[in-house]
Every structure is written in C-alpha cells, then in structure tokens.
PDB file of N, CA and C in Angstrom:
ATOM      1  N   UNK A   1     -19.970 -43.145  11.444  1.00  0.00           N
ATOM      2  CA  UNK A   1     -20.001 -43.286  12.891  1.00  0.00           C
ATOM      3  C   UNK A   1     -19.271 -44.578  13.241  1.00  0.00           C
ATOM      4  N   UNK A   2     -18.378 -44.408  14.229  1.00  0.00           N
ATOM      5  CA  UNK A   2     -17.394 -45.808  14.352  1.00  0.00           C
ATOM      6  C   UNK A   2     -17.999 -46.185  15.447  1.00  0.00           C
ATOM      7  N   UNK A   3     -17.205 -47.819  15.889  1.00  0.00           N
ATOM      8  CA  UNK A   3     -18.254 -48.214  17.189  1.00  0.00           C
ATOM      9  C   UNK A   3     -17.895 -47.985  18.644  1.00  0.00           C
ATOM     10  N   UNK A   4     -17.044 -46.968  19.036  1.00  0.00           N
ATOM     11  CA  UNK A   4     -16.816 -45.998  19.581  1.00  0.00           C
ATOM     12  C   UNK A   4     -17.871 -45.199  20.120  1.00  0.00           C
ATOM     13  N   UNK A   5     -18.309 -44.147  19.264  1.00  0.00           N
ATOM     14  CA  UNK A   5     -18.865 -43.502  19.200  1.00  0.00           C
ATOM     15  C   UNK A   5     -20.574 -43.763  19.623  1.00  0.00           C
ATOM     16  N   UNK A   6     -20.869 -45.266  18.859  1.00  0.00           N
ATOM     17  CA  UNK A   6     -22.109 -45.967  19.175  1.00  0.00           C
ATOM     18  C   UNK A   6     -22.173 -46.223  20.764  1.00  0.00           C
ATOM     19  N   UNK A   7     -21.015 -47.027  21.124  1.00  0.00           N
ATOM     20  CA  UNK A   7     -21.073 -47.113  22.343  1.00  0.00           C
ATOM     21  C   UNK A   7     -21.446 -45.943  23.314  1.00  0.00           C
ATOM     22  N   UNK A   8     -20.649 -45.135  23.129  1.00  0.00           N
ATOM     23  CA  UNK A   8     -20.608 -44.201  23.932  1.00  0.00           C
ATOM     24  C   UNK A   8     -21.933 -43.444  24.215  1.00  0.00           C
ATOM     25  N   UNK A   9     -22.860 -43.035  23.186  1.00  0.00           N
ATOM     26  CA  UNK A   9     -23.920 -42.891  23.193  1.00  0.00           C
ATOM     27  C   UNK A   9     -25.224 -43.844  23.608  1.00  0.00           C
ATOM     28  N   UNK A  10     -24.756 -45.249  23.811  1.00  0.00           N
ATOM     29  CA  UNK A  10     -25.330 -45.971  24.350  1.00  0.00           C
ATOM     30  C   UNK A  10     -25.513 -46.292  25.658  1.00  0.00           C
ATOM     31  N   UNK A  11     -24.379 -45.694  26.162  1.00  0.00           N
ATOM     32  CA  UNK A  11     -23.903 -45.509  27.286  1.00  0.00           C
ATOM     33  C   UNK A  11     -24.219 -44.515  28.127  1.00  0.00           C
ATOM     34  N   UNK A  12     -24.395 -43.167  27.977  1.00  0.00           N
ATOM     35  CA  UNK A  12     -24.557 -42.879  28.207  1.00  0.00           C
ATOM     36  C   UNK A  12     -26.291 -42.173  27.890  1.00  0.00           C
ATOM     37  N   UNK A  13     -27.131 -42.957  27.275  1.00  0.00           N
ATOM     38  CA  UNK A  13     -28.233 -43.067  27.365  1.00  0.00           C
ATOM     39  C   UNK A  13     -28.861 -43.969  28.517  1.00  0.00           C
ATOM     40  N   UNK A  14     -28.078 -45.270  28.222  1.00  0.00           N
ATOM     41  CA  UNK A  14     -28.460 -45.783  29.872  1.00  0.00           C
ATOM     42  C   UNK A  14     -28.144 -45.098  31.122  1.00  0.00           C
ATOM     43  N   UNK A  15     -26.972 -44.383  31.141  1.00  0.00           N
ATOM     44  CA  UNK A  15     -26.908 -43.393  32.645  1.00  0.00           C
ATOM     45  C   UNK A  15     -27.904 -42.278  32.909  1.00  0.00           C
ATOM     46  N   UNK A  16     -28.534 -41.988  31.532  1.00  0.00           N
ATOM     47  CA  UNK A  16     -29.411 -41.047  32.194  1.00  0.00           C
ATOM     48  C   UNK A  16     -30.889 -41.518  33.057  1.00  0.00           C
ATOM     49  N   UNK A  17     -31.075 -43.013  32.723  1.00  0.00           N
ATOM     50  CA  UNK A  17     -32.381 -43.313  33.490  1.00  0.00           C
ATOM     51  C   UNK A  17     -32.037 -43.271  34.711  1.00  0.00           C
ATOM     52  N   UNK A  18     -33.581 -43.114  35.410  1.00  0.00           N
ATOM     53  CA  UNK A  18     -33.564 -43.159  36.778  1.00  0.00           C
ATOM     54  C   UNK A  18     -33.214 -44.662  37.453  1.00  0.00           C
ATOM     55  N   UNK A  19     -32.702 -44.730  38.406  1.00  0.00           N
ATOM     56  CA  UNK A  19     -33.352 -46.072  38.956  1.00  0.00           C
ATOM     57  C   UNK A  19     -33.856 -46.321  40.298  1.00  0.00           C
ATOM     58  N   UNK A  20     -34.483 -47.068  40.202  1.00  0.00           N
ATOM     59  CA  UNK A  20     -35.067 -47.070  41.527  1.00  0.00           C
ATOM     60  C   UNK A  20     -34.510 -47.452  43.018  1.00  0.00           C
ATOM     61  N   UNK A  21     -34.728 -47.232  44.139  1.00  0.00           N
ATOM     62  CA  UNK A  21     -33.950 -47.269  44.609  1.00  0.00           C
ATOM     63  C   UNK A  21     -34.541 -48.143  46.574  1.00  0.00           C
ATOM     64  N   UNK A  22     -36.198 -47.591  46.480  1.00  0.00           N
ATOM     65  CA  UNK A  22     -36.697 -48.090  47.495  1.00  0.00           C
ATOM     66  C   UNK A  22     -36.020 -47.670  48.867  1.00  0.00           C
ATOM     67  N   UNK A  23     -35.384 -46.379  48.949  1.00  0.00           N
ATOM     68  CA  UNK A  23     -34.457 -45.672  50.001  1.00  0.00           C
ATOM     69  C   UNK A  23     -33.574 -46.568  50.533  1.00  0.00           C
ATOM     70  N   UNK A  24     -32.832 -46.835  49.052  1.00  0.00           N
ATOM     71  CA  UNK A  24     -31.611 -47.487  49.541  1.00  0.00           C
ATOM     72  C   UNK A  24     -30.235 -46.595  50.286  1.00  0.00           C
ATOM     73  N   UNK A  25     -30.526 -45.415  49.452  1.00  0.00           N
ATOM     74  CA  UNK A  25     -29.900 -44.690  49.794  1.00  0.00           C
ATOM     75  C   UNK A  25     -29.745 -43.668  51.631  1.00  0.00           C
ATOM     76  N   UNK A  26     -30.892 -43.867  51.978  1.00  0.00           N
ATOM     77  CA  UNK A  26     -31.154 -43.644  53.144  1.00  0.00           C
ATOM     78  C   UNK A  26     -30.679 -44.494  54.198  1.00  0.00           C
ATOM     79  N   UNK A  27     -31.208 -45.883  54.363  1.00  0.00           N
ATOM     80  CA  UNK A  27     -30.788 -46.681  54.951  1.00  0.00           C
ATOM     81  C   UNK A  27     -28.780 -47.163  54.719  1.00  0.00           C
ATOM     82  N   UNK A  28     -28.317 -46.907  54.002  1.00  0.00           N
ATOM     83  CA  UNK A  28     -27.252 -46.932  53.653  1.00  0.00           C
ATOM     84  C   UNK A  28     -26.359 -45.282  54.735  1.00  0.00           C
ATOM     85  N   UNK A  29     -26.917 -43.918  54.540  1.00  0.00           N
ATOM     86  CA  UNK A  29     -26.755 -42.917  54.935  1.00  0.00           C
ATOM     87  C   UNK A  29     -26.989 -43.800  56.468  1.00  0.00           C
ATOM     88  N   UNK A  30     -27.624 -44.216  57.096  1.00  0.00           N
ATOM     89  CA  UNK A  30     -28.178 -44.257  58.078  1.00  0.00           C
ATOM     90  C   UNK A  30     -27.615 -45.457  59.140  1.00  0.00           C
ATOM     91  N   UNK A  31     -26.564 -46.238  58.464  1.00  0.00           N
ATOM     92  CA  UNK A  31     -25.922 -47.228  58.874  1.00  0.00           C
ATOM     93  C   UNK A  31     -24.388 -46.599  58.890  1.00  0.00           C
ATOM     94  N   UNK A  32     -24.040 -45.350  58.368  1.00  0.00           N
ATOM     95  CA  UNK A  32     -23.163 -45.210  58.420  1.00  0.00           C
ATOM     96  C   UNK A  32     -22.858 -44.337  59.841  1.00  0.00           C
ATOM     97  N   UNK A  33     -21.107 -44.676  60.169  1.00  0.00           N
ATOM     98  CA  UNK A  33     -20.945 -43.766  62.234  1.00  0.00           C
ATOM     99  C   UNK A  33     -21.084 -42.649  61.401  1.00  0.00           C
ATOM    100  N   UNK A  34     -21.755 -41.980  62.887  1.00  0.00           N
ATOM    101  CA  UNK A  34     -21.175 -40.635  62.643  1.00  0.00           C
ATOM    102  C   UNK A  34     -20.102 -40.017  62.378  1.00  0.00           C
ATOM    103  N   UNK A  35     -20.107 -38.431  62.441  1.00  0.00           N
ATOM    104  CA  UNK A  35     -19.077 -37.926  62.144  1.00  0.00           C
ATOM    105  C   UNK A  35     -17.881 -37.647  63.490  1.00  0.00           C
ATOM    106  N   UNK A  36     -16.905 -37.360  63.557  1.00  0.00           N
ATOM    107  CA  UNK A  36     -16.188 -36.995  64.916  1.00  0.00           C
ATOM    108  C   UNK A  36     -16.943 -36.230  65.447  1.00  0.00           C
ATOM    109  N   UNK A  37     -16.943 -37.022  66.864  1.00  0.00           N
ATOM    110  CA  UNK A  37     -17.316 -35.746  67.931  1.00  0.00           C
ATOM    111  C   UNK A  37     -16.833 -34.259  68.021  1.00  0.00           C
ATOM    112  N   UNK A  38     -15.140 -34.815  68.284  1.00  0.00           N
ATOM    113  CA  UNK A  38     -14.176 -33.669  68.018  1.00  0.00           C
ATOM    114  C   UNK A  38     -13.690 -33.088  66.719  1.00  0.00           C
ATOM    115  N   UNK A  39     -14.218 -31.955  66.405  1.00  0.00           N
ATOM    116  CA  UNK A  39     -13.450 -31.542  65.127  1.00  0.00           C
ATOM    117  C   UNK A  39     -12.146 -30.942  65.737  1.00  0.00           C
ATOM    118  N   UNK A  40     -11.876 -30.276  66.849  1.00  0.00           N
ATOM    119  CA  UNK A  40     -10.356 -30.026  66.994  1.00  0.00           C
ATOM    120  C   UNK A  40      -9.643 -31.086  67.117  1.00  0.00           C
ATOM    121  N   UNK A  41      -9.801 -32.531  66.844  1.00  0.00           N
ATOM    122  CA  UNK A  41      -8.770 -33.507  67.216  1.00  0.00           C
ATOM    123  C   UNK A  41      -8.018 -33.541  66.264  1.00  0.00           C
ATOM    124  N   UNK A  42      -8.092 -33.373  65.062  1.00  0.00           N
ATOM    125  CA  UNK A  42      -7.099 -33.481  63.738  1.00  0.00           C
ATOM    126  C   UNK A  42      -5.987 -32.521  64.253  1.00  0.00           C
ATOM    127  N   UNK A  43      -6.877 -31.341  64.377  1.00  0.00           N
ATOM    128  CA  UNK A  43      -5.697 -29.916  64.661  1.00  0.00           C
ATOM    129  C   UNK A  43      -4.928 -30.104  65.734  1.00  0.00           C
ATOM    130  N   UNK A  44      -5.629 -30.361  66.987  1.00  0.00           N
ATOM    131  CA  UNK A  44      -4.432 -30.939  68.030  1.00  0.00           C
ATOM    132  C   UNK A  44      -3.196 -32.166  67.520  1.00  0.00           C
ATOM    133  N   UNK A  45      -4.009 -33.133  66.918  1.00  0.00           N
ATOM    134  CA  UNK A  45      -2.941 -34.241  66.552  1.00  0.00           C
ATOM    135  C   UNK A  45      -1.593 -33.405  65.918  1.00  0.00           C
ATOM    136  N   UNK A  46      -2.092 -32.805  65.116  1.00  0.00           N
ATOM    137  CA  UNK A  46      -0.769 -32.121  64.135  1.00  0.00           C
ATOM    138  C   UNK A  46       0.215 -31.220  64.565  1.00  0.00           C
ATOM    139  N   UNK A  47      -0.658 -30.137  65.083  1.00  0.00           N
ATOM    140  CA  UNK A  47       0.287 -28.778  65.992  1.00  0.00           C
ATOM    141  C   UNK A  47       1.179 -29.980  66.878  1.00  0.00           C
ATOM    142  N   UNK A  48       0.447 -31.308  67.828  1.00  0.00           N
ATOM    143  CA  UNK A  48       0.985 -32.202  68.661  1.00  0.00           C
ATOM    144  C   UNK A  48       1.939 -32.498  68.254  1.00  0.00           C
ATOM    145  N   UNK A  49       2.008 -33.404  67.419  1.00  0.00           N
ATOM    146  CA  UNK A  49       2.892 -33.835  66.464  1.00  0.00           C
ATOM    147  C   UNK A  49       3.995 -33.096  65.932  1.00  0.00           C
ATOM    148  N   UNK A  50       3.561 -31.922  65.314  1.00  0.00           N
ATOM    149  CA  UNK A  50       4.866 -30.947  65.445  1.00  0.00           C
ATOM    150  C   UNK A  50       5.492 -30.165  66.757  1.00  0.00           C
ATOM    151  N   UNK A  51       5.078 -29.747  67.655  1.00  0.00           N
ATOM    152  CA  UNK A  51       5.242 -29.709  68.655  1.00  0.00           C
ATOM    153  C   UNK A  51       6.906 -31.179  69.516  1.00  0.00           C
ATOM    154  N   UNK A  52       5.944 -32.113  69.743  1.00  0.00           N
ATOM    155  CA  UNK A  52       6.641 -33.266  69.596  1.00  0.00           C
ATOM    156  C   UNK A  52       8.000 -33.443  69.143  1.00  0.00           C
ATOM    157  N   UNK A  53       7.914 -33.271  67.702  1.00  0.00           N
ATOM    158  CA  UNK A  53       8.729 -33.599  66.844  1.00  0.00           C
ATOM    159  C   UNK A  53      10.256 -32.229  66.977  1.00  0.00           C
ATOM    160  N   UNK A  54       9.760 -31.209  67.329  1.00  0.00           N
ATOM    161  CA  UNK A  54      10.495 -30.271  67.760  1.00  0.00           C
ATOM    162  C   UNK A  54      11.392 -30.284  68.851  1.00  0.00           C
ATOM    163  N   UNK A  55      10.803 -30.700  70.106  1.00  0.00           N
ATOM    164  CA  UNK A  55      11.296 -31.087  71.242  1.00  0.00           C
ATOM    165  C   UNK A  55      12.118 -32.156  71.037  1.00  0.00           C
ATOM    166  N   UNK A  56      11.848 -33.497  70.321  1.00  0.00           N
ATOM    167  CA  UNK A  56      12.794 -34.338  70.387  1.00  0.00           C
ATOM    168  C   UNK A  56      14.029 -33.876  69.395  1.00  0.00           C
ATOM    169  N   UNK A  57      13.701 -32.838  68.614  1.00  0.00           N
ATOM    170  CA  UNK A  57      14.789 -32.183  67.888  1.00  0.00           C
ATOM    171  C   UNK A  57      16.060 -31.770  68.606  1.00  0.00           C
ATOM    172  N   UNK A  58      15.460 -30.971  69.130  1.00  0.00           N
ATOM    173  CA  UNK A  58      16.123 -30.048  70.829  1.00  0.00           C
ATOM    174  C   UNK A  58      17.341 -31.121  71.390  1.00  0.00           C
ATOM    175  N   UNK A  59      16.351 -32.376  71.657  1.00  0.00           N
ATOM    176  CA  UNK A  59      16.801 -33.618  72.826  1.00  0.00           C
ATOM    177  C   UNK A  59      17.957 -33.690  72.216  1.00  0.00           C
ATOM    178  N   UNK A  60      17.515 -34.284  70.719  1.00  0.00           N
ATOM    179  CA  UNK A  60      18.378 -35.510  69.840  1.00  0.00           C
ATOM    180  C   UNK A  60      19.741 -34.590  69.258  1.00  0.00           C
ATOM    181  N   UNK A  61      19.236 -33.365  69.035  1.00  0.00           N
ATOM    182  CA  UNK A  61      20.490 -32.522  68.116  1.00  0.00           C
ATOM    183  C   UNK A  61      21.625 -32.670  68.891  1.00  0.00           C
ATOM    184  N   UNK A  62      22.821 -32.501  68.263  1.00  0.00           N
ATOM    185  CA  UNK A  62      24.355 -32.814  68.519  1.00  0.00           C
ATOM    186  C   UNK A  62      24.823 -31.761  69.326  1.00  0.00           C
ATOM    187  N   UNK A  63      25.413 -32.040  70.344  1.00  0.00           N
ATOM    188  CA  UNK A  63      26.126 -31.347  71.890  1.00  0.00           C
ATOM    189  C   UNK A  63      26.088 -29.651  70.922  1.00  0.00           C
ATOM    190  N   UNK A  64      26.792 -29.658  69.989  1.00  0.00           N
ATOM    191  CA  UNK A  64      27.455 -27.993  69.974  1.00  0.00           C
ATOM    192  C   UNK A  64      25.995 -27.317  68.869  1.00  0.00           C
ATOM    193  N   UNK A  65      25.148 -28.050  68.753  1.00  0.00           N
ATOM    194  CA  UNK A  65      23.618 -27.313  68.327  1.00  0.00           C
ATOM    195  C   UNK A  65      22.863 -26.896  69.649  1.00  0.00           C
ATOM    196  N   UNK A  66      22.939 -26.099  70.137  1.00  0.00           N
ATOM    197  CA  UNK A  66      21.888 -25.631  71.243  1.00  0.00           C
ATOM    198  C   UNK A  66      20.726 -24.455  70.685  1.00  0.00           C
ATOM    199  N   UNK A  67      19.574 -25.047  70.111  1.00  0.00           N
ATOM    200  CA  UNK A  67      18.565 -24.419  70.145  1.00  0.00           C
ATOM    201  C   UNK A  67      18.453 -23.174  70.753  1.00  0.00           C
ATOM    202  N   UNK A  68      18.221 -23.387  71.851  1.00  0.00           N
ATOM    203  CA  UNK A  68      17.856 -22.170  72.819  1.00  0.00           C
ATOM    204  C   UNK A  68      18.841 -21.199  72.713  1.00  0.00           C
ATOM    205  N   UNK A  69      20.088 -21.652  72.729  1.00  0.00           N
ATOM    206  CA  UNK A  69      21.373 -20.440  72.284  1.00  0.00           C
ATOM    207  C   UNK A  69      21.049 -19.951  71.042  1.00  0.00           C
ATOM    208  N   UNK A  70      20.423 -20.707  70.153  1.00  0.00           N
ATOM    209  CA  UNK A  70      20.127 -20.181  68.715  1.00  0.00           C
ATOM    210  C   UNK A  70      19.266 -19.192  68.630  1.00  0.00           C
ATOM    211  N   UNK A  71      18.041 -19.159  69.242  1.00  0.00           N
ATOM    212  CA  UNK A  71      17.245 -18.491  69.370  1.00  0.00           C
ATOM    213  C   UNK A  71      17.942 -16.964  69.929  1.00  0.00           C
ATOM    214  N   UNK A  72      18.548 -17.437  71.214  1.00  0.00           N
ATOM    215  CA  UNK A  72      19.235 -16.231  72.013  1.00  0.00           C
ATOM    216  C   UNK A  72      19.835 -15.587  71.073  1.00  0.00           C
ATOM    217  N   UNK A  73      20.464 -15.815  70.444  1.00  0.00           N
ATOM    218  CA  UNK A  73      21.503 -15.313  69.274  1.00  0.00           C
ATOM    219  C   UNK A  73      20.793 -14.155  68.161  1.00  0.00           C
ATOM    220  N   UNK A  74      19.919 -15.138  67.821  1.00  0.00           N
ATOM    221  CA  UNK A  74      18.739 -14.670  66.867  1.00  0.00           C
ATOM    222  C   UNK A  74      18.371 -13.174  67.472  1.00  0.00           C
ATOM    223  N   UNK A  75      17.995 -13.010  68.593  1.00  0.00           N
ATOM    224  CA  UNK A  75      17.415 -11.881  69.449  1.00  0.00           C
ATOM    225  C   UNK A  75      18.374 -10.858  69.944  1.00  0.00           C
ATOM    226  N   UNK A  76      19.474 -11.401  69.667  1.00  0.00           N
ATOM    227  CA  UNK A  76      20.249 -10.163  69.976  1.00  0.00           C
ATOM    228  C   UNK A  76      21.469  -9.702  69.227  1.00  0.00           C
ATOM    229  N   UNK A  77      20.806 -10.275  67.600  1.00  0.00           N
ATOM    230  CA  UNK A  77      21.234  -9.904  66.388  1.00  0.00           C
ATOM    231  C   UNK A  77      23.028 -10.061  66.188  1.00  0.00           C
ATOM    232  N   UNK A  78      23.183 -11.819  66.563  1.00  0.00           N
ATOM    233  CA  UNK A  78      24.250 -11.862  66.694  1.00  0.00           C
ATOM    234  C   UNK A  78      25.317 -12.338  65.340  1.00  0.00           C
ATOM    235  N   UNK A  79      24.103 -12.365  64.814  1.00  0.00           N
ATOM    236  CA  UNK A  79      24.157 -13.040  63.150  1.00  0.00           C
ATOM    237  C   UNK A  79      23.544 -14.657  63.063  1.00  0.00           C
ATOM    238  N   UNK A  80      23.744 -14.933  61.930  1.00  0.00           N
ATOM    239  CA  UNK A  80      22.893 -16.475  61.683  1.00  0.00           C
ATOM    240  C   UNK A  80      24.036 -17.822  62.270  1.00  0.00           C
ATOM    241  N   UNK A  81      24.063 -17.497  63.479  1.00  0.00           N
ATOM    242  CA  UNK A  81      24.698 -18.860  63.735  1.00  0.00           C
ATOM    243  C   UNK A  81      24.164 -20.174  63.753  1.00  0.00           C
ATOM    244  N   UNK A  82      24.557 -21.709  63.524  1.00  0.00           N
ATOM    245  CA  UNK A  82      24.074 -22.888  63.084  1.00  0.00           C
ATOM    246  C   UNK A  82      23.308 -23.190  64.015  1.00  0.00           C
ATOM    247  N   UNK A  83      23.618 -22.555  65.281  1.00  0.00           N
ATOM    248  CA  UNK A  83      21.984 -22.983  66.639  1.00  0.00           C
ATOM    249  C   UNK A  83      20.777 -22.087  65.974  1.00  0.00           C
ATOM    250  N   UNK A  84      21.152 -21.065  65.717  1.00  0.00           N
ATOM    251  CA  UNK A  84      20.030 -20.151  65.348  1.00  0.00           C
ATOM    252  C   UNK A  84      19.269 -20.656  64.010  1.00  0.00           C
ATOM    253  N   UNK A  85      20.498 -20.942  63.120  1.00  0.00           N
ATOM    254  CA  UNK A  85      19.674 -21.785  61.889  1.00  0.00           C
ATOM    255  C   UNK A  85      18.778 -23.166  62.196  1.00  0.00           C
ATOM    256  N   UNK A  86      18.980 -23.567  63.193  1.00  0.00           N
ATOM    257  CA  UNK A  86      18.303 -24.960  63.529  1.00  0.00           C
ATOM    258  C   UNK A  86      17.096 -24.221  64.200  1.00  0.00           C
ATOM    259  N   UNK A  87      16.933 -23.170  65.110  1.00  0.00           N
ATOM    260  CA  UNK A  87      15.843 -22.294  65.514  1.00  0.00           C
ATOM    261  C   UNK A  87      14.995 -22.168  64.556  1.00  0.00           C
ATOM    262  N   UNK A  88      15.623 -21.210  63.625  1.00  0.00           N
ATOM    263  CA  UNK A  88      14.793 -21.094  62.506  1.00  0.00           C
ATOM    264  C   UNK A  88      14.085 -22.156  61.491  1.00  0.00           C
ATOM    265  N   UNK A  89      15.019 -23.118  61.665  1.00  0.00           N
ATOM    266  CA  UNK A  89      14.285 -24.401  60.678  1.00  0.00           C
ATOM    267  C   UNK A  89      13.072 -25.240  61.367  1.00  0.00           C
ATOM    268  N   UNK A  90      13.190 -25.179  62.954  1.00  0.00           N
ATOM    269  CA  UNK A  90      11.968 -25.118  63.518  1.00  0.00           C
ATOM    270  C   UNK A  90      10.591 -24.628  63.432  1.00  0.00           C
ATOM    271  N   UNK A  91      10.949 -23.434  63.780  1.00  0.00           N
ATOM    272  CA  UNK A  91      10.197 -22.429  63.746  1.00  0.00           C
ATOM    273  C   UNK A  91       9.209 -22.304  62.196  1.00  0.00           C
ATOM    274  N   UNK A  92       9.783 -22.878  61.297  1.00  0.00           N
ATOM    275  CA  UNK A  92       9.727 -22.762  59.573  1.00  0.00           C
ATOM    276  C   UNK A  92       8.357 -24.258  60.015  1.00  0.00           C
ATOM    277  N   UNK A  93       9.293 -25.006  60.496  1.00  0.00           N
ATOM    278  CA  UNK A  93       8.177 -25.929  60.491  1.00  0.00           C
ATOM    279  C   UNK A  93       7.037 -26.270  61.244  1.00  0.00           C
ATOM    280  N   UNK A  94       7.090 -25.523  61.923  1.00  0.00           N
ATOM    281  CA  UNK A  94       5.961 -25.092  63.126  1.00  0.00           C
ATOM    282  C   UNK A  94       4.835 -24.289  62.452  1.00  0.00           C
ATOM    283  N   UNK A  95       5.463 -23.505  61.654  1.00  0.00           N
ATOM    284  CA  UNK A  95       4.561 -22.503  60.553  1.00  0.00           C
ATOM    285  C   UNK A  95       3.888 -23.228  59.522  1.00  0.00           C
ATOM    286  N   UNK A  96       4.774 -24.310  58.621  1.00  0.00           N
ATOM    287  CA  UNK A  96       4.266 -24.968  57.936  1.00  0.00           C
ATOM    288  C   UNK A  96       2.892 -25.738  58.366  1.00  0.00           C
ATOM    289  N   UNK A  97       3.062 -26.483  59.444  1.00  0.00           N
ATOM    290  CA  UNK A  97       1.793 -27.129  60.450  1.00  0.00           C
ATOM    291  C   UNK A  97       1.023 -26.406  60.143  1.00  0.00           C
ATOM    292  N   UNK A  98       0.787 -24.982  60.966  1.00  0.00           N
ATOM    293  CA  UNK A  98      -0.099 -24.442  60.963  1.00  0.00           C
ATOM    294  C   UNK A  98      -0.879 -24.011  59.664  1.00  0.00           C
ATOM    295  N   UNK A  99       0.127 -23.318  58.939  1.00  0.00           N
ATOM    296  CA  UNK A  99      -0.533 -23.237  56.978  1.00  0.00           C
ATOM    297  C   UNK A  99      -1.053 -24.496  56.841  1.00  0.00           C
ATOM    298  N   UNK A 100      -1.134 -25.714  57.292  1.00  0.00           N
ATOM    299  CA  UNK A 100      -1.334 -26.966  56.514  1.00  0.00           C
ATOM    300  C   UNK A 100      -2.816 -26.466  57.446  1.00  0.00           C
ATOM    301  N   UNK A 101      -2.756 -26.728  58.683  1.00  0.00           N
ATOM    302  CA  UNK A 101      -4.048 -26.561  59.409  1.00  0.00           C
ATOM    303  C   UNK A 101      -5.234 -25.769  59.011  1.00  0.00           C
ATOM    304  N   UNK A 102      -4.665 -24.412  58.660  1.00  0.00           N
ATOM    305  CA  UNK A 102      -5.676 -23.119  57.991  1.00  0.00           C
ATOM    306  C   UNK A 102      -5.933 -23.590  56.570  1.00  0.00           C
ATOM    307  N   UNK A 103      -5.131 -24.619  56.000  1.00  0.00           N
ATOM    308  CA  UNK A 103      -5.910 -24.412  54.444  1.00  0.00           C
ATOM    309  C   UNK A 103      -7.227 -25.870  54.490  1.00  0.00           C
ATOM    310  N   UNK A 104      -6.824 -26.738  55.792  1.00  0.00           N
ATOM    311  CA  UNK A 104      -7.418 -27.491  55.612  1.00  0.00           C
ATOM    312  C   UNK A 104      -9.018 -27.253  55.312  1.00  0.00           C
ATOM    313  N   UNK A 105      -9.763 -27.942  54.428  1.00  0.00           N
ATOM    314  CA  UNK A 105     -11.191 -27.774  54.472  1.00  0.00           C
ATOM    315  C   UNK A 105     -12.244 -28.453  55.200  1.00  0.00           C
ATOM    316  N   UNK A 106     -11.413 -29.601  55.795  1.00  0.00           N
ATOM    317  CA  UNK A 106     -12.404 -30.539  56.426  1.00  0.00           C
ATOM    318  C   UNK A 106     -12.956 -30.145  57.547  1.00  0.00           C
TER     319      UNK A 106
END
C-alpha cells in the first residue's frame, strides 16, 4: 500500500462524518435574495438583443444590401441573391436565439 493510497482512504474517511452544523445552513439559505421576480426577463433580454442586433444590421449594411429586397426576392423565388442571403443569415440567427432560449433549463 503506497502513501497515496493511505491518504486517500484517510480522507475520505474523514468526509464521511457528519458535522454539525447548528442550522448553519438555514440561516445562510435565508440571507440569501431571492430569486427573480421575472423569469421572462432573460428571454426578453435575448430575443431583445437579437431583435436589436438585426435592425441595426438592416441600418448599418452597405447601400446595395437591402434586406427587405432580400426577403422580397426570397418570396418570389427569384433565386439567392446577396440581399436575400443577408435575409437569410438573419433569420438563421433569430432561430438560433430562440433554440438557445428552448434548451435553456433555468
């Protein structure tokens, strides 16, 4: 048996006692804030945020990217033009948000 091994068993003989605690643990629980009022505030922040981040896309993109023409395009199957690809890369990330939102567990 190496002293490794000693340790380790020593070790974990002391973790198994109890210890006492005099509801430390309570008063500790009990000092802590609550939880959010709002549980939709995360989800608003984010959809927000992407939302947001979309629009200033729109603003900021270069004169001959027009979104909205992209989209138009898109709908009347004009083929994948570079407004429409910027539509779509939106749209991709608007989706992503939301998958992030639905897997969340909190």
């Amino acid at each position: 048996m190496n002293v490794d091994d000693k340790l380790d068993r020593i070790l974990r003989a002391d973790a198994r006692q109890s210890i006492e605690e005099d509801g430390f643990t309570a008063r500790v629980m009990g000092a802590l804030p609550a939880r959010a009022p709002h549980p939709w505030l995360k989800s608003a922040l984010v959809l927000g945020s992407a939302a947001l981040g979309s629009a200033l896309a729109v603003l900021l993109a270069p004169a001959q990217i027009n979104v909205v023409q992209g989209f138009l395009d898109l709908a009347l199957m004009r083929g994948l033009t570079l407004p429409g690809a910027a539509g779509l890369g939106m749209a991709a990330a608007l989706l992503v948000s939301a998958i992030v939102l639905v897997a969340d567990t909190d």
